[in-house]
Protein backbone atom coordinates (compact mmCIF):
# COMPACT_ATOMS: atom_id res chain seq x y z
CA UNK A 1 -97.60 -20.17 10.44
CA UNK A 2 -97.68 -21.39 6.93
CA UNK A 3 -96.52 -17.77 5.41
CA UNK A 4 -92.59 -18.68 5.68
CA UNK A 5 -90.36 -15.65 3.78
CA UNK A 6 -86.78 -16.84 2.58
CA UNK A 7 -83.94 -16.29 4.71
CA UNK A 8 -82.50 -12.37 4.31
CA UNK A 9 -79.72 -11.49 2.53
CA UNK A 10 -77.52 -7.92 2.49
CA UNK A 11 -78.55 -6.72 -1.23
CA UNK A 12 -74.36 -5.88 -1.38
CA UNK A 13 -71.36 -6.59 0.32
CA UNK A 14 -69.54 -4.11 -0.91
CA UNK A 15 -69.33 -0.74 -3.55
CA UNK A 16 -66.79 0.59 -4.73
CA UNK A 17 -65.59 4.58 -4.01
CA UNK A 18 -66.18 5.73 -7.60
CA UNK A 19 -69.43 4.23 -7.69
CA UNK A 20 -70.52 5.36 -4.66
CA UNK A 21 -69.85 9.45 -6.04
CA UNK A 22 -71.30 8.69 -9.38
CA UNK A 23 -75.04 7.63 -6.98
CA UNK A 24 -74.74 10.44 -4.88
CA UNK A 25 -74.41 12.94 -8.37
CA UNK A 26 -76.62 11.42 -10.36
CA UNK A 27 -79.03 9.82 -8.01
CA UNK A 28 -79.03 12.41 -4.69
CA UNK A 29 -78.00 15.18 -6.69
CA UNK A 30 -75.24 15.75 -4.32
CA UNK A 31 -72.38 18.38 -5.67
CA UNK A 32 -68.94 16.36 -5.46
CA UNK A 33 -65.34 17.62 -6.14
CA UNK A 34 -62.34 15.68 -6.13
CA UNK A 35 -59.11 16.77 -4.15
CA UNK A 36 -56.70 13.92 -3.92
CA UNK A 37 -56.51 10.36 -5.68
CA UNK A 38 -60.15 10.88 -7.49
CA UNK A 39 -58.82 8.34 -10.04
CA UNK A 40 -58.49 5.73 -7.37
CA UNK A 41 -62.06 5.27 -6.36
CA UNK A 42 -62.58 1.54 -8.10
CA UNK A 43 -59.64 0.29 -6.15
CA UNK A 44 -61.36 1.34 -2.42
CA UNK A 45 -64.49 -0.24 -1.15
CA UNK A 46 -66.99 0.54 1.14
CA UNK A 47 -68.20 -2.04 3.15
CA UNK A 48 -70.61 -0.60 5.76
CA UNK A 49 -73.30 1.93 5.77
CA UNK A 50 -71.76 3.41 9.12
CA UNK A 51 -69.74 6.73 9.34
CA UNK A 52 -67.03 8.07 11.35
CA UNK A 53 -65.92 11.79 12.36
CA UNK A 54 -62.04 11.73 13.20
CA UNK A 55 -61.48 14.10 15.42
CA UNK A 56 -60.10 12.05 18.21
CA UNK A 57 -57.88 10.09 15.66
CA UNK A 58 -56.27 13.48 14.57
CA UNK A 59 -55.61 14.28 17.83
CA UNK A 60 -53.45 11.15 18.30
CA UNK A 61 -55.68 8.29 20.04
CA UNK A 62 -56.52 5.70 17.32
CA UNK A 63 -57.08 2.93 20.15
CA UNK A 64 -61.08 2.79 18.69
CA UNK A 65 -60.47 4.59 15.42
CA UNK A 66 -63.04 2.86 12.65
CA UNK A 67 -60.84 3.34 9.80
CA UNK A 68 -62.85 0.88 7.52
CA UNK A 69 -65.71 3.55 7.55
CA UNK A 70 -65.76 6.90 5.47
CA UNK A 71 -64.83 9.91 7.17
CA UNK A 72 -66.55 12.89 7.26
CA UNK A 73 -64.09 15.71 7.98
CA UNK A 74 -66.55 18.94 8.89
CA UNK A 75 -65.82 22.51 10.45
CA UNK A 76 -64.62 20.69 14.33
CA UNK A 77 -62.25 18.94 12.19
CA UNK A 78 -60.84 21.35 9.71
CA UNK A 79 -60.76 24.25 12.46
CA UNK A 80 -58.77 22.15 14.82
CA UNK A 81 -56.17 21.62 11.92
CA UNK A 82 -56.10 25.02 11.13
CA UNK A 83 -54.76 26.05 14.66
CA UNK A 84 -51.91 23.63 13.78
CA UNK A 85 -48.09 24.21 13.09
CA UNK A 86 -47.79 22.81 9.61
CA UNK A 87 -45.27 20.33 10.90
CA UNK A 88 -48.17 19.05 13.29
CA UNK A 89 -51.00 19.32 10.54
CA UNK A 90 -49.01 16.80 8.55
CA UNK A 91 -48.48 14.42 11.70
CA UNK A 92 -52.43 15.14 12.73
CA UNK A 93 -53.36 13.70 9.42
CA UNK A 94 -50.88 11.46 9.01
CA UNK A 95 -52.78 9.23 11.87
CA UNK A 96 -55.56 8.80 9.33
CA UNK A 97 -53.54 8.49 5.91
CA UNK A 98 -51.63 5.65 7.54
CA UNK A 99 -54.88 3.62 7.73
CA UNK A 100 -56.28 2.29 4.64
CA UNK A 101 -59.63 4.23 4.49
CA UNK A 102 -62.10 4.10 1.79
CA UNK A 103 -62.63 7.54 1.03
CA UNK A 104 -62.56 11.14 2.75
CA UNK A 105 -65.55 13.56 2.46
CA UNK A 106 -65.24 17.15 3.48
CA UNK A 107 -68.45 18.86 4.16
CA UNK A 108 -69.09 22.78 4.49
CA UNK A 109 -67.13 23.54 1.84
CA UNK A 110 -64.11 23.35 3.50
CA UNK A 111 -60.88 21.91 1.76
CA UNK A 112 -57.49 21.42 3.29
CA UNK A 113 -54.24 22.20 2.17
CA UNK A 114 -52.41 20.85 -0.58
CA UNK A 115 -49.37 19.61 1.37
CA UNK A 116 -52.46 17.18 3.69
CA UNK A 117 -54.26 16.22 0.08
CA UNK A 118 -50.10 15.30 -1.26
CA UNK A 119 -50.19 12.89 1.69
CA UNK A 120 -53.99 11.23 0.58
CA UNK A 121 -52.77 11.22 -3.29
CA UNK A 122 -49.45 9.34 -2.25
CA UNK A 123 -51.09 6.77 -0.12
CA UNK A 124 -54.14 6.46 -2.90
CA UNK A 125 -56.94 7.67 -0.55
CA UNK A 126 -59.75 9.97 -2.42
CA UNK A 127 -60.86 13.07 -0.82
CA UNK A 128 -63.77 14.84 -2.04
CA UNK A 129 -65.03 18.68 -1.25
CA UNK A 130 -69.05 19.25 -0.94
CA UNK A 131 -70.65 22.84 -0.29
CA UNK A 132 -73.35 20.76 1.81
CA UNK A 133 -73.38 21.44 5.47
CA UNK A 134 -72.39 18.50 7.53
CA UNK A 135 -75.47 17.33 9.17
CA UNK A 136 -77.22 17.45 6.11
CA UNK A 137 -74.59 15.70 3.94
CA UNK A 138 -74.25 12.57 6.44
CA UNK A 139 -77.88 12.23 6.55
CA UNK A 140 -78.18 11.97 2.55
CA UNK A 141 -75.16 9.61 2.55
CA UNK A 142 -76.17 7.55 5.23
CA UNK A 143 -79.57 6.87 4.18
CA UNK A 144 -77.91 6.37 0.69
CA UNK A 145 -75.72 3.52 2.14
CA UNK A 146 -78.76 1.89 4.16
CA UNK A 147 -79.93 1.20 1.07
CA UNK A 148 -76.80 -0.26 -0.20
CA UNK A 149 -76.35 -2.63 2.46
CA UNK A 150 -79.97 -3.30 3.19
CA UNK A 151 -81.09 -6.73 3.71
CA UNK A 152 -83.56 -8.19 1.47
CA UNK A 153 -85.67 -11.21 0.99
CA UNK A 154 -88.06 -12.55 -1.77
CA UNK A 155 -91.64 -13.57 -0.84
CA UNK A 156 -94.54 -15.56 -2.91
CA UNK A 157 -97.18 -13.43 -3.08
CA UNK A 158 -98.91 -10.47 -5.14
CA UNK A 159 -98.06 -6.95 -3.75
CA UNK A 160 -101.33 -4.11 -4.05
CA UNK A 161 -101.54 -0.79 -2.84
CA UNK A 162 -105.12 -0.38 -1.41
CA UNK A 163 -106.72 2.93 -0.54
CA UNK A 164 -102.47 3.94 0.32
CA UNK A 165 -102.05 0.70 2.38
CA UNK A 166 -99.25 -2.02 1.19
CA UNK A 167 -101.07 -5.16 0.91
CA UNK A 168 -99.30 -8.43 0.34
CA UNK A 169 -101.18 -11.26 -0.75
CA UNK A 170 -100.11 -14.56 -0.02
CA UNK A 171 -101.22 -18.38 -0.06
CA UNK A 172 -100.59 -21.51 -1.95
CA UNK A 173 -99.67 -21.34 -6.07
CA UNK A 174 -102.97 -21.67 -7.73
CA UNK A 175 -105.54 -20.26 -4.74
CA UNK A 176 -106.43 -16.89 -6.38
CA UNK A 177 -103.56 -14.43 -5.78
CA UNK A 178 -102.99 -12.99 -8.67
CA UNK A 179 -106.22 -12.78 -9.96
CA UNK A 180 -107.47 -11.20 -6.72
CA UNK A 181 -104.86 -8.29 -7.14
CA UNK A 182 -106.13 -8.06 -10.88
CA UNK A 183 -109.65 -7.08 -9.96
CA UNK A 184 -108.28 -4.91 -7.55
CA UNK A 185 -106.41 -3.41 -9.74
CA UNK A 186 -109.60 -3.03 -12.16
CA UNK A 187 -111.01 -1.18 -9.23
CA UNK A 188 -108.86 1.39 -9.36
CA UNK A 189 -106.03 0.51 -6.55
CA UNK A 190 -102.35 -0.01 -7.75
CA UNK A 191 -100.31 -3.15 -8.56
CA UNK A 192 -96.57 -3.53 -7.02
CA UNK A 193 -95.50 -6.62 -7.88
CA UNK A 194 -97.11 -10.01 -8.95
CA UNK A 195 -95.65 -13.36 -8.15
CA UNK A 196 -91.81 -12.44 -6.97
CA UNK A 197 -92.05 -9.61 -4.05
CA UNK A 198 -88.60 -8.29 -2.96
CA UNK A 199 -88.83 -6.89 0.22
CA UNK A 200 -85.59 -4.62 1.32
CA UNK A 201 -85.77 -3.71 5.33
CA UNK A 202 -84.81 0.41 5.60
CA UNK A 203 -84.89 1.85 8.68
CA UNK A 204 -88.03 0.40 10.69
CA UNK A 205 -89.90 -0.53 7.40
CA UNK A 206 -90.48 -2.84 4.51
CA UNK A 207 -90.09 -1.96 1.23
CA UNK A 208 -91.54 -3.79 -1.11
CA UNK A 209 -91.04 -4.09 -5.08
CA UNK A 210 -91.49 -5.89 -8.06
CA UNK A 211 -88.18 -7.91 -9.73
CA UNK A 212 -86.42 -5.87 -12.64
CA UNK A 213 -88.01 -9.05 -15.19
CA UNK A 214 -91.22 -9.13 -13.94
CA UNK A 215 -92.48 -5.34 -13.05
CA UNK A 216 -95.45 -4.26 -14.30
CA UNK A 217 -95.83 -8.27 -15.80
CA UNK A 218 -98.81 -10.33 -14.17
CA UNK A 219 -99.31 -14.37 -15.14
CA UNK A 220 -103.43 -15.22 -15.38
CA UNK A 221 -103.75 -19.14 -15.08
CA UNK A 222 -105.56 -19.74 -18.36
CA UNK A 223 -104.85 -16.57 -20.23
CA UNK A 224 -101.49 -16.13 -19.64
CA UNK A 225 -98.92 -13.12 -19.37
CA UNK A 226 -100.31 -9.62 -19.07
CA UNK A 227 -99.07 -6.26 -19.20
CA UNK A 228 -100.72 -3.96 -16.42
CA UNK A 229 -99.16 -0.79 -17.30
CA UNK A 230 -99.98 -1.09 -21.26
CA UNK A 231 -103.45 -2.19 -20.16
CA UNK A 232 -104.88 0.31 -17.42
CA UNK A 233 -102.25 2.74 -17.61
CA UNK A 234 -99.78 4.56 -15.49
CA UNK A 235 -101.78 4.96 -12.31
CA UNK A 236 -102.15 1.48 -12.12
CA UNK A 237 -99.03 0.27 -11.05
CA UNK A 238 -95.97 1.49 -8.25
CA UNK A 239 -92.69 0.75 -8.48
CA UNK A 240 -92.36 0.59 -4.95
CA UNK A 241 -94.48 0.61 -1.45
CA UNK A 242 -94.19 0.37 2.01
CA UNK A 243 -95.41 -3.34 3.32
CA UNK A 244 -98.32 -2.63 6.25
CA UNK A 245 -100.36 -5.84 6.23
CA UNK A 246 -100.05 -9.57 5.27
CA UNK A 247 -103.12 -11.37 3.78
CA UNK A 248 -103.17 -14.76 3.63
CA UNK A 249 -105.64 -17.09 1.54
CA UNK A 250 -106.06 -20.17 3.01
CA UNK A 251 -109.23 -23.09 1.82
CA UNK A 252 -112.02 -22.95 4.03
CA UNK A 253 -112.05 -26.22 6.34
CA UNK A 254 -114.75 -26.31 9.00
CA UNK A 255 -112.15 -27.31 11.66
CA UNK A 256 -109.96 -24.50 11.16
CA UNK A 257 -110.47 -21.56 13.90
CA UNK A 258 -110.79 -18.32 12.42
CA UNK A 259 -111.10 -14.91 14.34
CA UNK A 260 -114.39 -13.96 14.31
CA UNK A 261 -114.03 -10.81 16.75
CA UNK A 262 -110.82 -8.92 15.19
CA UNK A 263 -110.10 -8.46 19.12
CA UNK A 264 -106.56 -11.18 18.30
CA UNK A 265 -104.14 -9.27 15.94
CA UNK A 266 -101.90 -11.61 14.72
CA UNK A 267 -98.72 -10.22 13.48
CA UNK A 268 -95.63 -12.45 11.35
CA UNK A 269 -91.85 -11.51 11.72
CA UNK A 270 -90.21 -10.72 8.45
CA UNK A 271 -86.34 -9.77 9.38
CA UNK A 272 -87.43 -9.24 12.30
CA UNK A 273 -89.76 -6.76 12.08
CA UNK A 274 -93.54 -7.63 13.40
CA UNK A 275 -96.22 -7.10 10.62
CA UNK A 276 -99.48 -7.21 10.67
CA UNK A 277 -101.06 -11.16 9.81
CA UNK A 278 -104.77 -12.00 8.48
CA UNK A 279 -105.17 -15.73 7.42
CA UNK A 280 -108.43 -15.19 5.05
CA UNK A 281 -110.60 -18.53 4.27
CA UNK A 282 -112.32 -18.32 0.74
CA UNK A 283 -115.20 -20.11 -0.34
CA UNK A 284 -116.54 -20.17 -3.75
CA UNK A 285 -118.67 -16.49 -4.22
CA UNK A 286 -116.59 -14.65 -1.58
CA UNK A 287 -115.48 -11.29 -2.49
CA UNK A 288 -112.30 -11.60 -1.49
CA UNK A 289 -111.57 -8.15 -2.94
CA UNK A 290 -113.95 -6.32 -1.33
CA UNK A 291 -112.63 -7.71 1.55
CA UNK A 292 -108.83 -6.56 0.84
CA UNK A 293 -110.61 -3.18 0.44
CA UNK A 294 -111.97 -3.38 3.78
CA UNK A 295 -108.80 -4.75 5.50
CA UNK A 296 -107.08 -1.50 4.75
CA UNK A 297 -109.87 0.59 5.46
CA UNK A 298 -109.65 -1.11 8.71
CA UNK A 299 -106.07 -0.78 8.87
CA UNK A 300 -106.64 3.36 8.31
CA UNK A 301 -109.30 3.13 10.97
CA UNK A 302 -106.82 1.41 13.34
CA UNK A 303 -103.73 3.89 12.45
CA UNK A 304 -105.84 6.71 13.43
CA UNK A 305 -106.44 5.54 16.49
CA UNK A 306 -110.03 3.82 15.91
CA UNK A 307 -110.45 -0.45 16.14
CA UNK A 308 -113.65 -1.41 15.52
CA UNK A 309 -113.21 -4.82 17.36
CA UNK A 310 -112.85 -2.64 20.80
CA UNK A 311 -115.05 -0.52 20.38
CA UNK A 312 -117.67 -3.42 20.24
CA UNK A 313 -116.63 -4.69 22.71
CA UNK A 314 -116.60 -2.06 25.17
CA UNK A 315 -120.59 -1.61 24.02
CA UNK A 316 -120.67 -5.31 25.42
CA UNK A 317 -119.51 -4.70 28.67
CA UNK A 318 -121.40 -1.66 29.02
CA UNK A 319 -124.84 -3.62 28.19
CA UNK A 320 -123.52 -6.28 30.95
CA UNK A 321 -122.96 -3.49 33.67
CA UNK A 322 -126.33 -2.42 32.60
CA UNK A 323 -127.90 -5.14 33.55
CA UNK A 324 -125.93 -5.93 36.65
CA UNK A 325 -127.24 -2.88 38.08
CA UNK A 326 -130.75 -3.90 37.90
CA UNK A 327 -131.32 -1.45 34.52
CA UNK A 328 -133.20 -2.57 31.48
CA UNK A 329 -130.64 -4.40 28.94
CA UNK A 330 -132.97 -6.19 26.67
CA UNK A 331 -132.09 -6.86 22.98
CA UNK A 332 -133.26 -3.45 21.56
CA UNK A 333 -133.52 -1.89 18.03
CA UNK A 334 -130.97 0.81 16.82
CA UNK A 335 -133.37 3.69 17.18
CA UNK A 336 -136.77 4.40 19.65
CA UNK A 337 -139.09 5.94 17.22
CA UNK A 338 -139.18 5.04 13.44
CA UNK A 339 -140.18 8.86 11.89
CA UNK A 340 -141.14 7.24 8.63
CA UNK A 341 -139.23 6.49 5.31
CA UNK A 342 -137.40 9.57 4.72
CA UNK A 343 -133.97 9.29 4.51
């Protein structure tokens, strides 16, 4: 398949503690108080996007205990410490302090006392208090760390939303891309990225968006560099959009097969994730963006449960079993009785 996307990278390998708090205040609006050691936050790194609850590890077995992950110390956690000598609150949490961990959240608003935060501040490890509720709170962080660590890769290709539906439009340098997306634009549907597409896998999905140079920026063989924003405003462009279907634009050559039926939906793997493929042949006076508009009409159609392709062909069998039965199944107009020209 000629549409070939470069190999995937992890967008970081690593962010530091202090950072990390700073994104989830400023960016998930996440309230954050420091406890112990919040001064040592750009000398511990994060490193996954996975989280850990230590409850086993204060109880004593540390034979699986994920150390390198942040820990998320809710109401199990701070309860079970609370029923605790003070002798044997200092040894529970001395299994984790011991271990060089990134950072501790505590969730619920619970804190811990001081003598258990002395023991973090000694051995540098930053604990932080939030009022959110535990569930909540590693959902938001989590989903804030997917992001982190997310991989990404860079296609060629000009990025449109149509009618809600993430086109990318692919092909050969010089076939049509960009200018395609431009009228499509003109029609009223909403530019992502021309040229460079980042793609970031979250979750099951691909995001797709424009690079921090080049957003907004289009190049026109023969005119040159335009702004889209500055020229049809604000609704015309996204910063970001979900990637649905692949279009391809590929020369018309009469030996080529092409699907004729729509019943063969071919899909491409992009980190491993199956998306949807059309390999489009132009031909001087095509419409290829009327076409794009129907592709994701299509691709509505099909998301609610409705193909087209199926449907016609179930007619065709039906006319078949027609006329294996003996019944009438001659090549007949639309409608019986033509009531005049009054629609």
């Amino acid at each position: 398949m000629p549409f070939t996307p470069q190999p995937a990278i992890p967008i970081k390998e690593k962010i530091s503690v202090s950072y990390l708090v700073k994104r989830l205040k400023e960016r998930v609006h996440i309230n954050l108080v420091a406890c112990a050691a919040g001064d040592c936050g750009d000398h511990r790194f994060v490193t996954e996007a996975d989280l850990n609850r230590p409850g086993l590890a204060l109880t004593g077995y540390l034979e699986l205990f994920t150390y390198q992950r942040i820990q998320v110390i809710g109401n199990t956690e701070t309860q079970y410490l609370e029923h605790l000598s003070k002798e044997k609150q200092i040894k529970a949490f001395g299994n984790l302090t011991q271990y060089q961990i990134p950072v501790i959240f505590l969730t619920d608003g619970n804190n811990l006392p001081q003598y258990l935060l002395d023991l973090a501040e000694e051995v540098g490890i930053p604990v932080y208090m939030t009022p959110y509720e535990t569930t909540r709170f590693m959902f938001l962080l989590r989903d804030f760390l997917d992001d982190q660590f997310a991989l990404q890769t860079m296609v060629h290709g000009a990025m449109v939303d149509v009618y809600g539906i993430g086109i990318l439009i692919a092909g050969k340098s010089g076939i049509g891309k960009s200018e395609v997306a431009l009228d499509l634009v003109e029609r009223g549907h909403r530019l992502v990225a021309d040229d460079v597409v980042m793609l970031t896998q979250k979750s099951s999905v691909l995001m797709a968006s424009a690079t921090e140079m080049s957003k907004h920026f289009m190049e026109i063989r023969g005119l040159g560099i335009v702004d889209v924003m500055s020229m049809f405003g604000i609704r015309s462009v996204r910063y970001q959009k979900r990637l649905e279907v692949v279009v391809e634009l590929t020369l018309w050559d009469d030996t080529d097969e092409v699907n004729r039926t729509g019943l063969d939906h071919d899909t491409v793997n992009i980190m491993n994730l199956e998306i949807p493929y059309i390999t489009l042949p132009i031909t001087p006076g095509k419409n290829i963006t009327v076409i794009a508009e129907v592709i994701a009409m299509n691709h509505l159609l099909k998301h609610y449960g409705y193909d087209a392709a199926r449907a016609f062909q179930d007619r065709i069998q039906s006319s078949i079993a027609e006329k294996t039965k003996g019944r009438e199944s001659s090549l007949k107009r639309a409608i019986e009785y033509f009531e005049g020209d009054i629609e």
